[in-house]
N, C-alpha and C. Protein backbone atom coordinates (compact mmCIF):
# COMPACT_ATOMS: atom_id res chain seq x y z
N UNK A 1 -17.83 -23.85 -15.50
CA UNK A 1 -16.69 -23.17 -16.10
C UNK A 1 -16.67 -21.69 -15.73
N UNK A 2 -18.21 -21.11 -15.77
CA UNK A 2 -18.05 -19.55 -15.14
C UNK A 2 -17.27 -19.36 -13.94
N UNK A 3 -17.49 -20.58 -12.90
CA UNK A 3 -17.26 -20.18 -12.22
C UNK A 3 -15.53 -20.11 -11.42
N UNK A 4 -14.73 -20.96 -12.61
CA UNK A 4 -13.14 -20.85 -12.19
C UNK A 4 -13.43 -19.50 -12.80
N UNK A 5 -13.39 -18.80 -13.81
CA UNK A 5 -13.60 -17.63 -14.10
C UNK A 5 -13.40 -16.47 -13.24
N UNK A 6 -14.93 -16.83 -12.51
CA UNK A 6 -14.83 -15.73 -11.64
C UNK A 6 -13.94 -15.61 -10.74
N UNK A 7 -13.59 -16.43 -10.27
CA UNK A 7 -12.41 -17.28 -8.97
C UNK A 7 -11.10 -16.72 -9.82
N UNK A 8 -11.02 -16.57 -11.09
CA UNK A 8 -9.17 -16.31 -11.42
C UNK A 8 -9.43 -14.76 -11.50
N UNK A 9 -10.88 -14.20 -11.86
CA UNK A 9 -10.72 -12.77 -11.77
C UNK A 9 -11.18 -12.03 -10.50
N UNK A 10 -11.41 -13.29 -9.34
CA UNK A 10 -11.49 -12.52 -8.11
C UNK A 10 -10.12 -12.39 -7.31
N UNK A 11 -9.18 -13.94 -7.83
CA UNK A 11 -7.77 -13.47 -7.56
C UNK A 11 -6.78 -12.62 -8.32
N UNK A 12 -7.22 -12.16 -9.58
CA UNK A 12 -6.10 -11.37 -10.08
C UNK A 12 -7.13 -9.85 -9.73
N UNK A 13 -8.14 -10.09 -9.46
CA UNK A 13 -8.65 -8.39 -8.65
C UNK A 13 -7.64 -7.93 -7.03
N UNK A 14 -7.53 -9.40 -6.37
CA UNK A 14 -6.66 -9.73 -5.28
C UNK A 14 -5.95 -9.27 -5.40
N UNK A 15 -5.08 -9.79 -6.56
CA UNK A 15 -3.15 -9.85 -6.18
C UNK A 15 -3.06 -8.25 -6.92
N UNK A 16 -3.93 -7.42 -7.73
CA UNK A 16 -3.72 -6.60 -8.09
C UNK A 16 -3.68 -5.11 -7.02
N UNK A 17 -4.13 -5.64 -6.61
CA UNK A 17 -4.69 -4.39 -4.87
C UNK A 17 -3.03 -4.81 -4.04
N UNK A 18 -3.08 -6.39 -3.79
CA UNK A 18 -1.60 -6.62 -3.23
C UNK A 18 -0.46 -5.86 -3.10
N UNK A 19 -0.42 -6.20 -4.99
CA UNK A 19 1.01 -6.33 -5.59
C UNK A 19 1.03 -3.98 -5.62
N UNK A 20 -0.09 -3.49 -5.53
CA UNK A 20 -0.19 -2.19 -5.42
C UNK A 20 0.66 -1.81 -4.20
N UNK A 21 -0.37 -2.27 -2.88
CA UNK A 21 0.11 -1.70 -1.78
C UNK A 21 1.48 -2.29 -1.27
N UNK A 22 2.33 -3.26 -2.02
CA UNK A 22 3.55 -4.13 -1.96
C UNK A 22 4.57 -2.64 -2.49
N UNK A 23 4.59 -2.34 -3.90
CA UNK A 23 4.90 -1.28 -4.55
C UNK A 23 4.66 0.00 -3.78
N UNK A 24 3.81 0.84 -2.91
CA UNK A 24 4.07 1.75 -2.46
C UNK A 24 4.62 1.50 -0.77
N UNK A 25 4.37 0.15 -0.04
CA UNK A 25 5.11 0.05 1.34
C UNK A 25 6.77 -0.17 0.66
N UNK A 26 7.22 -0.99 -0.56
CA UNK A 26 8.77 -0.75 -0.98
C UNK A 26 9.16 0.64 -0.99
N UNK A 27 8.68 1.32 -2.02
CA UNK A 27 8.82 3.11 -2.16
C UNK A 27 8.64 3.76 -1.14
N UNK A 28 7.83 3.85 -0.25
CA UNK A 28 8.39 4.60 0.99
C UNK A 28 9.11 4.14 2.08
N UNK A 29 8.99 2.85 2.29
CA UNK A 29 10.02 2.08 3.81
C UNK A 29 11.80 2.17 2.77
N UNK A 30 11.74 1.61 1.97
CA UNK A 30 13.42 1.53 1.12
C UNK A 30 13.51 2.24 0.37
N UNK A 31 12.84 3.17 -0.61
CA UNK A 31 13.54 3.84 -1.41
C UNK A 31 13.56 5.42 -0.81
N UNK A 32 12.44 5.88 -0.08
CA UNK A 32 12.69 7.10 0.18
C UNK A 32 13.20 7.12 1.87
N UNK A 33 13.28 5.86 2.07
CA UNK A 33 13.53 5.74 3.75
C UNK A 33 15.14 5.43 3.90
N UNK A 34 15.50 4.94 2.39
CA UNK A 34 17.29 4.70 3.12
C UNK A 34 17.92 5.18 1.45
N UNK A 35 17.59 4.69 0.00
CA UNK A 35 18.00 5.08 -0.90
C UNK A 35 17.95 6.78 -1.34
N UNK A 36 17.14 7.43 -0.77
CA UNK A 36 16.83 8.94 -1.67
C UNK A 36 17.09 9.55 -0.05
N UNK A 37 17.29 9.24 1.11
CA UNK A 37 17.59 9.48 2.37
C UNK A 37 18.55 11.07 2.16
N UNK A 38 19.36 10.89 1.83
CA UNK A 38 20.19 12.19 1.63
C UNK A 38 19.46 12.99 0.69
N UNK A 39 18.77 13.19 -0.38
CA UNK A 39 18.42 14.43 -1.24
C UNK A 39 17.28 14.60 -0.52
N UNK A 40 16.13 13.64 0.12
CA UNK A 40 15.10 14.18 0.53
C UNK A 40 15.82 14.90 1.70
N UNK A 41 16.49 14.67 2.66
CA UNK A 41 16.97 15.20 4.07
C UNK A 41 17.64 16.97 3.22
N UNK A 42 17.52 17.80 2.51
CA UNK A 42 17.57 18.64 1.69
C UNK A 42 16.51 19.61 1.68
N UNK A 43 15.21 18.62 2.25
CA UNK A 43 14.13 19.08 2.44
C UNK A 43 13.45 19.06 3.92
N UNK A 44 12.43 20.07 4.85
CA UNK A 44 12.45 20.09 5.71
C UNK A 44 10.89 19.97 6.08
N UNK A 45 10.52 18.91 6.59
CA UNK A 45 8.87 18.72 7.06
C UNK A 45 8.68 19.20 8.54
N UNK A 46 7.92 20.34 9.27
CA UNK A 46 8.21 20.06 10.74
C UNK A 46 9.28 20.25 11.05
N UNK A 47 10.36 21.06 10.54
CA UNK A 47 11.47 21.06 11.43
C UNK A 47 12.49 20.01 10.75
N UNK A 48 12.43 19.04 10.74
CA UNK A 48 12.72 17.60 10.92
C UNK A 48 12.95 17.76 9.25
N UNK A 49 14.35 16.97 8.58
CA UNK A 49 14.86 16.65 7.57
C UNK A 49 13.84 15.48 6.65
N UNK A 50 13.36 15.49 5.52
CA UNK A 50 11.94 14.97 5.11
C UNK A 50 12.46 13.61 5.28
N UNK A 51 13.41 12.57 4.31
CA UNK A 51 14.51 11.64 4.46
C UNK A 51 14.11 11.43 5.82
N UNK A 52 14.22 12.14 6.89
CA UNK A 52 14.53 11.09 8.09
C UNK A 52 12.84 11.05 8.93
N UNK A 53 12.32 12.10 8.58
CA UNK A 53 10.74 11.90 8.45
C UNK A 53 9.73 10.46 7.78
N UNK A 54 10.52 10.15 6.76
CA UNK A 54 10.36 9.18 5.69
C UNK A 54 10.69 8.34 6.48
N UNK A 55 12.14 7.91 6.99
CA UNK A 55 12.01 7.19 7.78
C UNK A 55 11.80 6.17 9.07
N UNK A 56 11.15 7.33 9.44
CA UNK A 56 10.56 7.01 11.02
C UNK A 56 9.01 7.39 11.23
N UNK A 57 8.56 8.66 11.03
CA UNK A 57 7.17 8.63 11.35
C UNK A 57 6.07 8.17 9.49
N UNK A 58 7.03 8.88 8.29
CA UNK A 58 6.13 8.36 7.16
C UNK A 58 5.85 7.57 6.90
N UNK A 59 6.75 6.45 7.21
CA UNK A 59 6.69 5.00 6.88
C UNK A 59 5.65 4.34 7.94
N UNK A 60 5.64 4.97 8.92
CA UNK A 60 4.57 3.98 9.78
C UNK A 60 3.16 4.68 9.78
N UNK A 61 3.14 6.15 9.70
CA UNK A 61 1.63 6.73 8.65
C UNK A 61 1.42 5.89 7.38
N UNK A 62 2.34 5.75 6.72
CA UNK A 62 2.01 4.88 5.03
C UNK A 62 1.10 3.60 5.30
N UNK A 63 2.45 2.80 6.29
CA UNK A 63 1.81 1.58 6.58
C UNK A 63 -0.33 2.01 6.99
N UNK A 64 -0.34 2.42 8.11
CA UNK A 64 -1.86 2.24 8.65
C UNK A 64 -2.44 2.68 7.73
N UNK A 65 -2.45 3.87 6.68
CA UNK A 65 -2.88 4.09 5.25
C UNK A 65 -3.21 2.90 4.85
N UNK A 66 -2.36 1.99 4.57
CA UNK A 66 -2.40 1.02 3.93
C UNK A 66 -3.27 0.16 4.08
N UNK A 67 -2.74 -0.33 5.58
CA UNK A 67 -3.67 -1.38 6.18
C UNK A 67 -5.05 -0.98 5.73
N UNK A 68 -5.92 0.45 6.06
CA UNK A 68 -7.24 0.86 5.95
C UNK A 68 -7.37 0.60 4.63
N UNK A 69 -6.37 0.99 3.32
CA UNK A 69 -6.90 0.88 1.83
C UNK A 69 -7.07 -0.23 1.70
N UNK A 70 -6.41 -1.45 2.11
CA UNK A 70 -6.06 -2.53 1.74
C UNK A 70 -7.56 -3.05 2.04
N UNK A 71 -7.95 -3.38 3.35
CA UNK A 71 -9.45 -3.37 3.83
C UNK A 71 -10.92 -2.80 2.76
N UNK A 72 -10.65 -1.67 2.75
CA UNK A 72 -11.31 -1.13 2.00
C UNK A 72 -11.99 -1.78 0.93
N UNK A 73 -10.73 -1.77 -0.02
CA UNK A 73 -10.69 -2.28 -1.55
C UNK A 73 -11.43 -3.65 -1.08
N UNK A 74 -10.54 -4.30 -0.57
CA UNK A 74 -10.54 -5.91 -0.90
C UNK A 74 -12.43 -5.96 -0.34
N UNK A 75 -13.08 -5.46 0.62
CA UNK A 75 -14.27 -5.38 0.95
C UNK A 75 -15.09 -4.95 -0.49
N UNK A 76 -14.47 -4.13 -1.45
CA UNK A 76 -15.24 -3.95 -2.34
C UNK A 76 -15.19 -4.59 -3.38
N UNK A 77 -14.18 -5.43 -3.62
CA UNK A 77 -13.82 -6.58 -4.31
C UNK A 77 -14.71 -7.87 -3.81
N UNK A 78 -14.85 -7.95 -2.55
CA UNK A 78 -15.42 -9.35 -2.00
C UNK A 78 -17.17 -9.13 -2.55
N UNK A 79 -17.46 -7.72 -2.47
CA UNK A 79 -18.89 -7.42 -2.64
C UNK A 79 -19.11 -7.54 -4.16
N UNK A 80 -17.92 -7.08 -4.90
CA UNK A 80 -18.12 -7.26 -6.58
C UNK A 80 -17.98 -8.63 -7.18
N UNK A 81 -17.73 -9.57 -6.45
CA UNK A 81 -17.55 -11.02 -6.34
C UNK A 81 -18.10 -12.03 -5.83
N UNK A 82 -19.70 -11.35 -5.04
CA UNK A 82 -19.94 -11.87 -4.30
C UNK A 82 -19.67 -12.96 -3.02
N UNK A 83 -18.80 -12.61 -2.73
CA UNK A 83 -18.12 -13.48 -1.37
C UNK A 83 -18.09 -12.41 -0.42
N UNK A 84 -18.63 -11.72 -0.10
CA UNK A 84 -18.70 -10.53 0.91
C UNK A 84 -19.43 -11.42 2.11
N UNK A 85 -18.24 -11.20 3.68
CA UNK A 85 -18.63 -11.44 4.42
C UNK A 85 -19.73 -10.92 5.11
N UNK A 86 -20.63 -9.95 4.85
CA UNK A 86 -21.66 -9.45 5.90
C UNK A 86 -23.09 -9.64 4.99
């Protein structure tokens, strides 16, 4: 019995890291990349209008952010769960 246990709190440790980095790739690819596009473009990063920064080079910095956190975590999740591949 411990051990569905551990298995439902190694997947809701999972989907919680997920459903995170799901919530900040939405917020920067759609909300600040096409919805807030005009008030951020108000603002100036580099020259370059922030809005259109957001949507071309931030969004694909966010993403590889991501990818690395995503790695990260879930490695320290697999180790707090013992299922760590190494």
């Amino acid at each position: 019995m411990e051990q569905r246990s551990n298995r439902a709190d190694y997947w809701r440790a999972n989907l919680k890291v997920l459903f995170g980095c799901l919530v900040v790739w939405f917020l920067v690819s759609y909300v600040f990349g096409i919805l807030l596009v005009d008030t951020l473009n108000q603002i100036s990063l580099g020259g370059y209008p922030l809005g259109f920064w957001f949507a071309q080079q931030g969004s694909i910095f966010t993403f590889v952010v991501l990818i690395f956190f995503y790695a990260w975590r879930m490695n320290a999740i697999d180790k707090k769960f013992g299922v760590a591949e190494d």
